[in-house]
C-alpha atoms as a PDB file:
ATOM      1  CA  UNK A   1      89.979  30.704  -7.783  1.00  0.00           C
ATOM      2  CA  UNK A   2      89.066  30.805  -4.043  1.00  0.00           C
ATOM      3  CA  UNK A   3      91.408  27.919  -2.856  1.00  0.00           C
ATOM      4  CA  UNK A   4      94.371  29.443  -5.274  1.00  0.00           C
ATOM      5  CA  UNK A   5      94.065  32.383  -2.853  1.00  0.00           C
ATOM      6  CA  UNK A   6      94.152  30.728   0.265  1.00  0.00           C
ATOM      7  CA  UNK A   7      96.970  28.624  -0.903  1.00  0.00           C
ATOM      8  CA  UNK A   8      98.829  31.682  -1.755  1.00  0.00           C
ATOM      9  CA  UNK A   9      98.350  32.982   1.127  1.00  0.00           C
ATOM     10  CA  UNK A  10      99.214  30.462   2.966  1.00  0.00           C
ATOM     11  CA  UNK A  11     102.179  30.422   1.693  1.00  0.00           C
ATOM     12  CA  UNK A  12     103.035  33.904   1.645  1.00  0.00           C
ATOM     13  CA  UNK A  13     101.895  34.392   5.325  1.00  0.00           C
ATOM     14  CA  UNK A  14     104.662  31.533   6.880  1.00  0.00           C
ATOM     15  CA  UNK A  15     107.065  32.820   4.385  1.00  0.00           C
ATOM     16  CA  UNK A  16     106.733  36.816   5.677  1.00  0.00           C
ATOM     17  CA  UNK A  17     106.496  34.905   9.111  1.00  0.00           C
ATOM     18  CA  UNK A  18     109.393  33.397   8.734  1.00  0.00           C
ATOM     19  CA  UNK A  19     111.359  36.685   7.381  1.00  0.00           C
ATOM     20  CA  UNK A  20     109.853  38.474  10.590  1.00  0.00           C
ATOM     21  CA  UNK A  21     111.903  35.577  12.844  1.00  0.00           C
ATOM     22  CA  UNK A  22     114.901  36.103  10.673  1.00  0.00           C
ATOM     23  CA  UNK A  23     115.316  39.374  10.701  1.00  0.00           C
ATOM     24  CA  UNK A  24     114.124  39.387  14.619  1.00  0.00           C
ATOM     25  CA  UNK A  25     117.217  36.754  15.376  1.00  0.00           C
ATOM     26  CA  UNK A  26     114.353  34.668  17.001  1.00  0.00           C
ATOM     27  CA  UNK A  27     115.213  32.373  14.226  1.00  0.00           C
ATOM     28  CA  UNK A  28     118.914  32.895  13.623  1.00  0.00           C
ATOM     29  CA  UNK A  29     119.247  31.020  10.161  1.00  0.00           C
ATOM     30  CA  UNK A  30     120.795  31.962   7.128  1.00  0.00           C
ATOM     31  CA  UNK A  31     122.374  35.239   5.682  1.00  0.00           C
ATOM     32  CA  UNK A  32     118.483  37.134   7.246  1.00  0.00           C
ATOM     33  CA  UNK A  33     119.353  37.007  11.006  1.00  0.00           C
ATOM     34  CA  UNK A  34     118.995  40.018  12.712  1.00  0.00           C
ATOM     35  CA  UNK A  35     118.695  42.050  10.061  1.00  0.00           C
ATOM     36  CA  UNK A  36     115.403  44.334  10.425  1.00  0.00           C
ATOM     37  CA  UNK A  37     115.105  45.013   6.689  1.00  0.00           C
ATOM     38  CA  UNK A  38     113.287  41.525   6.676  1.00  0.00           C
ATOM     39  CA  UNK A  39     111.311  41.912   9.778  1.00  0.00           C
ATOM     40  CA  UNK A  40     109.669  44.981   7.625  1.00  0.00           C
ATOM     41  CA  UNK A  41     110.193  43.088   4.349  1.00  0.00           C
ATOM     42  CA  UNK A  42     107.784  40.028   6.454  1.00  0.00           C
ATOM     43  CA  UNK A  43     105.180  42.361   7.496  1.00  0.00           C
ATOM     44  CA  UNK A  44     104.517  43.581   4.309  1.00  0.00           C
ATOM     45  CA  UNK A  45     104.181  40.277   3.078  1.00  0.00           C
ATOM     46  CA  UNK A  46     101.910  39.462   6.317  1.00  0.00           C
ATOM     47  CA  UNK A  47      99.865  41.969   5.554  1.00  0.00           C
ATOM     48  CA  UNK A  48      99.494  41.138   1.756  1.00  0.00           C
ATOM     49  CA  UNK A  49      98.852  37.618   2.994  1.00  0.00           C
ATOM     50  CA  UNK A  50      95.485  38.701   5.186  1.00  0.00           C
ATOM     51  CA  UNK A  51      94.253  40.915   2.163  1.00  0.00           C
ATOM     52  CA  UNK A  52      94.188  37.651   0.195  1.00  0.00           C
ATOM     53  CA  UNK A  53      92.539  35.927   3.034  1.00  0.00           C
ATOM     54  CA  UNK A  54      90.288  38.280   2.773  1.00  0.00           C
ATOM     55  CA  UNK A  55      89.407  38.682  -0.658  1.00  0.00           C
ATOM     56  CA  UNK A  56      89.352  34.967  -1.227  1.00  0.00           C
ATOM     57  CA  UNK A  57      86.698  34.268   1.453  1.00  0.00           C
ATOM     58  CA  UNK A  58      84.848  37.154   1.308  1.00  0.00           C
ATOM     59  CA  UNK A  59      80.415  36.871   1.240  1.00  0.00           C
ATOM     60  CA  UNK A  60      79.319  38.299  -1.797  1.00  0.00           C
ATOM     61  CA  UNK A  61      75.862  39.749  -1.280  1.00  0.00           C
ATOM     62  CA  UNK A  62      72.793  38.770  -3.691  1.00  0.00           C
ATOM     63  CA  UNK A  63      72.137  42.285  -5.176  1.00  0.00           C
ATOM     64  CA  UNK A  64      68.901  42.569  -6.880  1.00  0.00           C
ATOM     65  CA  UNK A  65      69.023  42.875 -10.700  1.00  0.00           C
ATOM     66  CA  UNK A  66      69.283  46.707 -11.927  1.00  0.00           C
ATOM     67  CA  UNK A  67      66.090  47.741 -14.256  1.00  0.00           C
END
């Protein structure tokens, strides 16, 4: 399950990266340039991209067993 998360999110952080160029025009390609919708379309996808990250690789702690 761990390395289907950072896969997806992989993915999903150069894809929102990729919209943030777009949209940008740092990366004038396609029917996206310089259109901010998708620099705040890529952001959110950035930022569901790190909470993956996150998740995914995240310590779980060795709680004691509950009497």
């Amino acid at each position: 399950m761990k390395w289907i998360l950072n896969i997806l999110g992989i993915f999903l952080l150069l894809m929102g990266t990729i919209w943030i160029l777009q949209g940008t025009g740092l990366y004038p390609v396609g029917f996206m340039a310089r259109q901010m919708k998708y620099t705040y379309a890529g952001i959110v996808v950035d930022v569901i991209a790190v909470v993956l990250f996150v998740v995914a690789n995240r310590r779980r702690r060795n709680l004691p067993p509950s009497s």
